[in-house]
Protein backbone atom coordinates (compact mmCIF):
# COMPACT_ATOMS: atom_id res chain seq x y z
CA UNK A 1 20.51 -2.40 -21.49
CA UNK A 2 18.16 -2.16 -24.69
CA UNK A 3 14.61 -0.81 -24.04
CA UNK A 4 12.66 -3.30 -26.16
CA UNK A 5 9.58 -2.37 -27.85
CA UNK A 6 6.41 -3.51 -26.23
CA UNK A 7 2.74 -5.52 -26.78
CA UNK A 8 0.38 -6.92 -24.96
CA UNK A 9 -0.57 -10.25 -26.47
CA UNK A 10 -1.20 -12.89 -23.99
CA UNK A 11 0.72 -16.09 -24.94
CA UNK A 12 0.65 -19.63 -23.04
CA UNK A 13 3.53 -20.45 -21.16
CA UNK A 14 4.87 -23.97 -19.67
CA UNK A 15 5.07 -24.71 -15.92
CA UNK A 16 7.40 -25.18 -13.50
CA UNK A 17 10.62 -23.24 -12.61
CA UNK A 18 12.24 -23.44 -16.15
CA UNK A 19 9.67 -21.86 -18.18
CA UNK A 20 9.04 -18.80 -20.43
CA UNK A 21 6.02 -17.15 -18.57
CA UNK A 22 3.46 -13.71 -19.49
CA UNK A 23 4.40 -11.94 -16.15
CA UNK A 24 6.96 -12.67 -13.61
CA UNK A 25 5.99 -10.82 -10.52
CA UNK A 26 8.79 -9.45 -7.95
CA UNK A 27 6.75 -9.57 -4.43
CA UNK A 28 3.83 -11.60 -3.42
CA UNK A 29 2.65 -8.45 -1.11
CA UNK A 30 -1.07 -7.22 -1.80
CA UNK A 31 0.18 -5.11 -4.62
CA UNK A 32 1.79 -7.96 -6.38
CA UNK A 33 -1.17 -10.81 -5.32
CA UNK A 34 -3.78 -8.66 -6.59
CA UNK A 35 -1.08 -8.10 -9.72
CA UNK A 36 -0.96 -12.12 -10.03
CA UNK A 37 -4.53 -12.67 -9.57
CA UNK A 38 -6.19 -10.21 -11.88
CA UNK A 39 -3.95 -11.74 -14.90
CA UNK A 40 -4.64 -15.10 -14.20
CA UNK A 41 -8.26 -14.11 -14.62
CA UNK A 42 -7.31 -12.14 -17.31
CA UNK A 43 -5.49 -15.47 -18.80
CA UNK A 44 -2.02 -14.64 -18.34
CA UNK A 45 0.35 -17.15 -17.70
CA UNK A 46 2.04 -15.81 -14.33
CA UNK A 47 4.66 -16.66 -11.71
CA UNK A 48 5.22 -15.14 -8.24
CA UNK A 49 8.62 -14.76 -6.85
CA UNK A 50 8.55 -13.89 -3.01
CA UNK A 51 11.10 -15.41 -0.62
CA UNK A 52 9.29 -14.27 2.53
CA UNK A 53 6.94 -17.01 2.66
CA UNK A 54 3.31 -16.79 4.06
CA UNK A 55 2.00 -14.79 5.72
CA UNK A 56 4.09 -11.29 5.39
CA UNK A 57 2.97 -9.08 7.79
CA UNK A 58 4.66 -4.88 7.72
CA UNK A 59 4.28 -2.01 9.34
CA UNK A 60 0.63 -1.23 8.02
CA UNK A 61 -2.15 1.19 9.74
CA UNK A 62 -4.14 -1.69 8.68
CA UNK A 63 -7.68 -0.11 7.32
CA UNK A 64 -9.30 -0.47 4.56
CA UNK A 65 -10.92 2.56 2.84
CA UNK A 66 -14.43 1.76 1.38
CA UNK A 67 -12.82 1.65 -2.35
CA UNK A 68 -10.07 -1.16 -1.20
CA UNK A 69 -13.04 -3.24 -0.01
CA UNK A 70 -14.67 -2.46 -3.31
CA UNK A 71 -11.31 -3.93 -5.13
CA UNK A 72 -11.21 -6.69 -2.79
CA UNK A 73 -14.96 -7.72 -3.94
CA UNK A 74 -14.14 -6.97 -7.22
CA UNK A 75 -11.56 -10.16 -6.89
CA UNK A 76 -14.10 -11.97 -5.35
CA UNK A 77 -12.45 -12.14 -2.06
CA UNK A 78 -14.59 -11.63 1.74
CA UNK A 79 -11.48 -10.98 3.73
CA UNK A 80 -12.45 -11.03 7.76
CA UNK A 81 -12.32 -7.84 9.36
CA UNK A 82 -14.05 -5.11 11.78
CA UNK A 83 -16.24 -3.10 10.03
CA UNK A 84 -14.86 1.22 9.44
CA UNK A 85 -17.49 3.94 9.38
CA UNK A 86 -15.71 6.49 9.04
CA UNK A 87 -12.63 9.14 9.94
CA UNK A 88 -12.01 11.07 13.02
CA UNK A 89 -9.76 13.70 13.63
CA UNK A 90 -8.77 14.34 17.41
CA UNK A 91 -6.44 17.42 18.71
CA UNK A 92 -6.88 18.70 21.82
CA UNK A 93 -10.69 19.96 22.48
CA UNK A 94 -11.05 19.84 18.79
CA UNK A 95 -12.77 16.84 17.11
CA UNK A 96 -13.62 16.54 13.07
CA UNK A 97 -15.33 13.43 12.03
CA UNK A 98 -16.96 12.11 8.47
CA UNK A 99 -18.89 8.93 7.95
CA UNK A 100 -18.31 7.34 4.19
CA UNK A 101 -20.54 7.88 2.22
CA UNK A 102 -20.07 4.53 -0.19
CA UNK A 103 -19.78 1.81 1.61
CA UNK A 104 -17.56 1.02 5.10
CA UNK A 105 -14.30 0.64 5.30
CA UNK A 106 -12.77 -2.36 7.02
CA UNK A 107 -9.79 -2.95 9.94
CA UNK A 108 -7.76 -6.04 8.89
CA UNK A 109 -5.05 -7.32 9.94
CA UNK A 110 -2.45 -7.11 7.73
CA UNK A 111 -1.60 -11.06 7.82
CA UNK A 112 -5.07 -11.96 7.05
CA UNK A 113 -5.42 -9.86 4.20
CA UNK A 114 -1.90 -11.72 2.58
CA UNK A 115 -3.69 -14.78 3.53
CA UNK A 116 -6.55 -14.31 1.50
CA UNK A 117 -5.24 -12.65 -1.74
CA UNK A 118 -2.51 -15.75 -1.52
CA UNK A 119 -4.85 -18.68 -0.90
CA UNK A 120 -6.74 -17.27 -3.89
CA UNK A 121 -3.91 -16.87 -6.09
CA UNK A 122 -2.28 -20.19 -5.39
CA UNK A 123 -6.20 -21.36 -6.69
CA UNK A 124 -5.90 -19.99 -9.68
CA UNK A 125 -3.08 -21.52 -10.49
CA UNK A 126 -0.42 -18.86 -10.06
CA UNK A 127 2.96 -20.51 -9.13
CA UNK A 128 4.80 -19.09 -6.22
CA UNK A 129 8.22 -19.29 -5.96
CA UNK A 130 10.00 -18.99 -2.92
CA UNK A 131 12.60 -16.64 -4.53
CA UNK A 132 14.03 -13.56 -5.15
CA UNK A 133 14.22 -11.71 -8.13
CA UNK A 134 17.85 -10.63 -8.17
CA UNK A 135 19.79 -9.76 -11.77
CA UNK A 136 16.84 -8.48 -14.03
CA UNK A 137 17.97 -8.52 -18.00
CA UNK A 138 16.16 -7.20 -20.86
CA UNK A 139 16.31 -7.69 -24.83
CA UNK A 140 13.75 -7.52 -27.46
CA UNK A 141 11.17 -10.21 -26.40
CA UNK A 142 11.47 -10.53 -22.86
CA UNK A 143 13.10 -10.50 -19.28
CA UNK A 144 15.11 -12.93 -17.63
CA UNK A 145 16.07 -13.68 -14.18
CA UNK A 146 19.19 -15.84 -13.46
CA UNK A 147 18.11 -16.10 -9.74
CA UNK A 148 14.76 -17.48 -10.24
CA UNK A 149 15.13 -19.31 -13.79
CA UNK A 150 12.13 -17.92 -15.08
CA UNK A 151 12.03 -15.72 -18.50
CA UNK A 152 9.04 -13.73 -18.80
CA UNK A 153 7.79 -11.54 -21.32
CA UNK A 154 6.86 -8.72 -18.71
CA UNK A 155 8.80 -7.85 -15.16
CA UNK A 156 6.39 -6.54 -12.55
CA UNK A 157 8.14 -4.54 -9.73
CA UNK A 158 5.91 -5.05 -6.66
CA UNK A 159 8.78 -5.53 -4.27
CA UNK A 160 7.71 -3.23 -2.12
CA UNK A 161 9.07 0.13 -0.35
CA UNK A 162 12.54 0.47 -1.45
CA UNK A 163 12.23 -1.74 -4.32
CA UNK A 164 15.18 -3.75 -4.86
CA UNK A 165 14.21 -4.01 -8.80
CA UNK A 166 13.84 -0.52 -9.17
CA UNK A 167 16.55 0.58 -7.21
CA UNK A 168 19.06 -1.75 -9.60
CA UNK A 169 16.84 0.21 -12.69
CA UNK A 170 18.10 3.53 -11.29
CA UNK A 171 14.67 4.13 -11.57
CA UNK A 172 14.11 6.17 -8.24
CA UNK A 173 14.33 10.03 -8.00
CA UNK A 174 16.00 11.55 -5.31
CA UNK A 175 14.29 13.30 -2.13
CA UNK A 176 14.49 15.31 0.64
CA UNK A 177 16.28 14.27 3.58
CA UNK A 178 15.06 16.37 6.27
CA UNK A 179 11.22 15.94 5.14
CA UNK A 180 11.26 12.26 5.56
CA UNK A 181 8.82 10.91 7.57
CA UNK A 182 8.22 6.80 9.11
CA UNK A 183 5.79 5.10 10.38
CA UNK A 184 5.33 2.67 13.76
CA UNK A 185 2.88 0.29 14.07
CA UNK A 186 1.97 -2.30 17.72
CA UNK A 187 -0.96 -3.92 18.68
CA UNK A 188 -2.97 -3.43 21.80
CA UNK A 189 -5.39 -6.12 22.88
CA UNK A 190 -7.81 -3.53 24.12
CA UNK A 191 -11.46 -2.54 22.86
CA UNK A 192 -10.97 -0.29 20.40
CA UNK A 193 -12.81 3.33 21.14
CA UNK A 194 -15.30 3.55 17.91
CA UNK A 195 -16.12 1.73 14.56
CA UNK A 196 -14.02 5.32 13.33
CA UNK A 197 -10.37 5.19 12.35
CA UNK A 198 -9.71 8.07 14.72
CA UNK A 199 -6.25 10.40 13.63
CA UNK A 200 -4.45 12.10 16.88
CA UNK A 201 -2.66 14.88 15.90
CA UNK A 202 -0.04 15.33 17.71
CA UNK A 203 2.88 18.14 17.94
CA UNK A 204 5.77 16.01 16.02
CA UNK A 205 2.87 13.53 13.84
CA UNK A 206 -0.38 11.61 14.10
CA UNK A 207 -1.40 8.31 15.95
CA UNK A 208 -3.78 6.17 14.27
CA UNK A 209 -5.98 4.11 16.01
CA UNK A 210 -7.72 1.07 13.73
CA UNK A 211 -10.69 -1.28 14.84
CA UNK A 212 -9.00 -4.90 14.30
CA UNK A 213 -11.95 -6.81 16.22
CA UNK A 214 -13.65 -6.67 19.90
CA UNK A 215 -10.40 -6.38 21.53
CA UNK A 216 -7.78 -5.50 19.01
CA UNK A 217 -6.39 -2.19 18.58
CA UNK A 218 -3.67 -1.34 15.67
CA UNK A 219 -1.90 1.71 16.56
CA UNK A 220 0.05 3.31 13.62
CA UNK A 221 2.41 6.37 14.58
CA UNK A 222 3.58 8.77 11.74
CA UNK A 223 6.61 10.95 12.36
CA UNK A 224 9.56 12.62 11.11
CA UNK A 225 11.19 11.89 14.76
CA UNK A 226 13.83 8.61 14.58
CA UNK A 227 12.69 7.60 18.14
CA UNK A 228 11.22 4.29 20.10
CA UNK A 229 7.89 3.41 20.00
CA UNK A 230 6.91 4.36 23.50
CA UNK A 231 8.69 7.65 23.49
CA UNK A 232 6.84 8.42 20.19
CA UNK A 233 3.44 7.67 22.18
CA UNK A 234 4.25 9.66 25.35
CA UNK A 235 3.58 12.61 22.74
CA UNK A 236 0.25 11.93 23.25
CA UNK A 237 -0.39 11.63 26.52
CA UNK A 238 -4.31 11.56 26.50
CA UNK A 239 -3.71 7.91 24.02
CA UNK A 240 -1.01 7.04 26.12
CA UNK A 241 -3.42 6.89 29.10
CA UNK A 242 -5.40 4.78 27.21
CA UNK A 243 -2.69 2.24 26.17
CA UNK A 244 -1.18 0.18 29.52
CA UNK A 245 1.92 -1.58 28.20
CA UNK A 246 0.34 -4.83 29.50
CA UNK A 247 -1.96 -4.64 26.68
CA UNK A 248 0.77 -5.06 24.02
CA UNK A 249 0.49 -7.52 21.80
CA UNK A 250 3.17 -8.30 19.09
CA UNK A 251 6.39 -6.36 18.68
CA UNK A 252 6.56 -3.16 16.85
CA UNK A 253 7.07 -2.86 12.92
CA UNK A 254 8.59 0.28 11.46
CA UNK A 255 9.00 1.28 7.61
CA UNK A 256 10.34 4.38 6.19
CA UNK A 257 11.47 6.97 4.86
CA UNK A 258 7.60 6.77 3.10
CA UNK A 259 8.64 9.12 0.43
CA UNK A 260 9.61 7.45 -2.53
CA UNK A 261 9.47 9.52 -5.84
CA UNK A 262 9.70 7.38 -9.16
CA UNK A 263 11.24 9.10 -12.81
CA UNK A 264 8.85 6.68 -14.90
CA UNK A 265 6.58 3.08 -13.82
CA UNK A 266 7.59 1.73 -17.72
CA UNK A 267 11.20 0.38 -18.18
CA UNK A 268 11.16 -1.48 -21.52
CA UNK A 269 9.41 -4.28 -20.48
CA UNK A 270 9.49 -3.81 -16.42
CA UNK A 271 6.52 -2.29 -14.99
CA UNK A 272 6.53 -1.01 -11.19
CA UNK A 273 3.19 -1.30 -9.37
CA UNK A 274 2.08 -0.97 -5.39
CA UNK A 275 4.75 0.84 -3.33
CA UNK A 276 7.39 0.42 -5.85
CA UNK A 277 5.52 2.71 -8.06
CA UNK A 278 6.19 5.37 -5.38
CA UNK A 279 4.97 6.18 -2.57
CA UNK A 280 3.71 9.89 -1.16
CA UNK A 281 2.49 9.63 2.77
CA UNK A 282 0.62 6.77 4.60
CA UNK A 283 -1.34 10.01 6.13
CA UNK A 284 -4.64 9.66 4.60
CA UNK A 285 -4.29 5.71 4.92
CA UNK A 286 -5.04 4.89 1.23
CA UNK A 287 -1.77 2.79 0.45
CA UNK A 288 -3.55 -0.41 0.25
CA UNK A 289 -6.43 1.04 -2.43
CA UNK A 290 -3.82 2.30 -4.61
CA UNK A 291 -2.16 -0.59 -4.55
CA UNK A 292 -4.94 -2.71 -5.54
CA UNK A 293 -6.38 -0.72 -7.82
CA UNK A 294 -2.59 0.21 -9.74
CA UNK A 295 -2.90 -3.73 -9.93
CA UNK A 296 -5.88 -3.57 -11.78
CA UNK A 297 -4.62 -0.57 -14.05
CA UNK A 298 -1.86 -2.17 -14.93
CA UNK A 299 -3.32 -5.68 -16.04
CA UNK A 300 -6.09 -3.89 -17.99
CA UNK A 301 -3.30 -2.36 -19.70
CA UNK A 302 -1.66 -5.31 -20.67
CA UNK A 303 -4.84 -6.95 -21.79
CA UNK A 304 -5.63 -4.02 -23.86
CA UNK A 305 -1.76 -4.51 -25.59
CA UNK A 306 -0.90 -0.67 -24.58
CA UNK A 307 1.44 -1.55 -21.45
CA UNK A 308 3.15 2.00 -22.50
CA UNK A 309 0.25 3.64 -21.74
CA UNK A 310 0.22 2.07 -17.90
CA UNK A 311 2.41 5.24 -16.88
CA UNK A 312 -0.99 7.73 -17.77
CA UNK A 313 -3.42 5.60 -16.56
CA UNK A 314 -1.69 5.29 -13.46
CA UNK A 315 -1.44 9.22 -12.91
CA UNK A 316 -4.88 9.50 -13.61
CA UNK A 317 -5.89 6.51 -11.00
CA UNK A 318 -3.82 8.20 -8.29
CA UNK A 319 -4.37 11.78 -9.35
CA UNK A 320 -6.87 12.51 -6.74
CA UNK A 321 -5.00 11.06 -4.23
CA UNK A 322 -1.62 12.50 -4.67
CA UNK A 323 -3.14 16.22 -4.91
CA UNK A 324 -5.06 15.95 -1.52
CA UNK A 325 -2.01 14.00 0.10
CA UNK A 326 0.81 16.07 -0.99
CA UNK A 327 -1.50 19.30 0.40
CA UNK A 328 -2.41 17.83 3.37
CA UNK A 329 1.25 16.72 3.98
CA UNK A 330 2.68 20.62 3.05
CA UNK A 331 0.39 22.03 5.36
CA UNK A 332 1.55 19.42 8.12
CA UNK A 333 4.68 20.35 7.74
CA UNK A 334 4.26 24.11 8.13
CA UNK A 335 4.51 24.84 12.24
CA UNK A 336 1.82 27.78 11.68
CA UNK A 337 -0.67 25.49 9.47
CA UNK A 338 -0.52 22.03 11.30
CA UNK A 339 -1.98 23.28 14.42
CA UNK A 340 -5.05 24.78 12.04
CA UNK A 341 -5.53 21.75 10.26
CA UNK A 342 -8.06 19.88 12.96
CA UNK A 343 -9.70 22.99 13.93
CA UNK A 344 -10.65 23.91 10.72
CA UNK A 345 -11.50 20.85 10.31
CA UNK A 346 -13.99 20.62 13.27
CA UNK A 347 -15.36 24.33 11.73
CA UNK A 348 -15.99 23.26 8.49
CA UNK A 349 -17.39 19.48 8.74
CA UNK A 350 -18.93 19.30 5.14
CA UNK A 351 -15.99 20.14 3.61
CA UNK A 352 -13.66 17.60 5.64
CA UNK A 353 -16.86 15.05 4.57
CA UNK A 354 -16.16 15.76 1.03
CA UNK A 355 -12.12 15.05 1.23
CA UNK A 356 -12.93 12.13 3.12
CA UNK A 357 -15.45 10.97 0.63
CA UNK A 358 -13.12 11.89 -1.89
CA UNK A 359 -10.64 9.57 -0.52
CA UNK A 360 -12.40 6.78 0.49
């Protein structure tokens, strides 16, 4: 495959499925919506290619950190949700919790939130195609993709995960096995215990409990353990108690392994954004912020006609993040550390407020 050379002049583009387009998006997920929508307000000439239809709900903890609601506004979007005020930490007797300090946060469920950033793409005139982007080829001016019949001058990978697009790239970097973690998630139509996202730290991962509305509770599990749902829970048997299976509501969603590692987010004219840019550790719950706002680094970058560039302003948008995360994960997985971790925690409240204010 030639790596072309790259600009970022927007140039109009005809409709319809035949049609040589600015960006052809891989995934109508958040990352790629938000993709969509901020270069159709940018005027790029887009198309969507998602086979899943609407809505596409995952295995998602579901919050909203204040600076994803910021994005969200930013877009112009009000999506419905329960109000966040904050983070608590729960292990044992011990109990750390921080307010934000910018703004709440916001408990949504995850098909709403696909609703919204879809209904507002579709308005702007984005088309989405109920396809899959399958056999990806590149030459000097643009991409083309037999499966959908759209040419495009740009490829955006936001399919997600395990990427299809950047898996047939060879763009992934291997990882290790026995430090893979996945994540759970199951509704309980229950009333959840505080506006907080509360954390339970348990002895093999956490349980996170999000405030969906006056009686919806989304309960997100995070563990190394390959086990059931329920036998993941009965780890912690205080939350357990709390839980009566009657109060289910949905079926369980799992994802995983969460760690994806990525050798480069610029292939020639492909550009990988959301999850499919990689992916640390849903543990400090920012996966839909950095999604959103690696949507809006990456448009800006276009815009600007430095798409090359989109690889350092995309370290430096996630740098924060991926320092405390990849810490907070080490220490997690050191036996002698992770029991430490909420305890300190509890000991030390204005420093937990300042890495929660730091990540929100």
């Amino acid at each position: 495959m030639r790596v072309p050379a790259t600009d970022g002049h927007v140039r109009p583009g005809g409709r319809g499925v035949n049609r040589t387009a600015d960006l052809l998006i891989a995934g109508g997920g958040p990352a790629g919506l938000a993709t969509a929508l901020y270069a159709a307000r940018a005027g790029f000439d887009v198309v969507v290619a998602e086979p899943r239809g609407t809505p596409i709900d995952k295995a998602c903890g579901e919050g909203l950190m204040p600076g994803a609601v910021r994005e969200l506004r930013a877009l112009g979007l009000e999506v419905p949700g329960h109000p966040i005020t904050g983070i608590r930490y729960r292990q044992g007797p011990h109990l750390a919790q921080a307010e934000f300090r910018r703004g709440h946060g916001l408990g949504v469920r995850r098909t709403l939130l696909h609703a919204a950033l879809h209904t507002a793409v579709v308005a702007a005139g984005v088309s989405v195609l109920p396809l899959r982007v399958r056999d990806v080829r590149q030459d000097a001016t643009g991409v083309s993709d037999s499966a959908t019949g759209v040419r495009a001058r740009w490829l955006v990978a936001a399919d997600g995960l395990h990427s299809p697009v950047r898996r047939s790239l060879g763009l992934g970097a291997a990882t290790s096995p026995d430090r893979s973690r996945y994540g759970l998630r199951r509704h309980y139509a229950v009333e959840p215990p505080s506006s907080y996202v509360e954390v339970h730290w348990g002895p093999y991962g956490e349980a996170y409990l999000t405030p969906l509305g006056p009686r919806l509770l989304g309960v997100a599990l995070l563990t190394a353990r390959r086990a059931p749902f329920d036998e993941q829970l009965a780890g912690f048997p205080a939350l357990a108690a709390l839980l009566p299976a009657g109060a289910a509501v949905g079926t369980v969603r799992g994802a995983g392994p969460l760690r994806q590692r990525v050798r480069t987010r610029v292939y020639g004219r492909v550009l990988l954004v959301g999850d499919a840019a990689g992916y640390v550790d849903a543990l400090t719950g920012e996966g839909l912020a950095l999604a959103l706002a690696g949507a809006r680094v990456l448009v800006d970058q276009l815009r600007r006609g430095t798409p090359r560039s989109y690889e350092t302003a995309w370290q430096r948008a996630t740098l924060r993040h991926r320092l405390l995360t990849h810490g907070l994960l080490r220490a997690r997985q050191q036996p002698r550390l992770a029991d430490l971790i909420v305890p300190t925690a509890a000991r030390l409240p204005r420093v937990f407020t300042l890495a929660v204010d730091a990540l929100a």
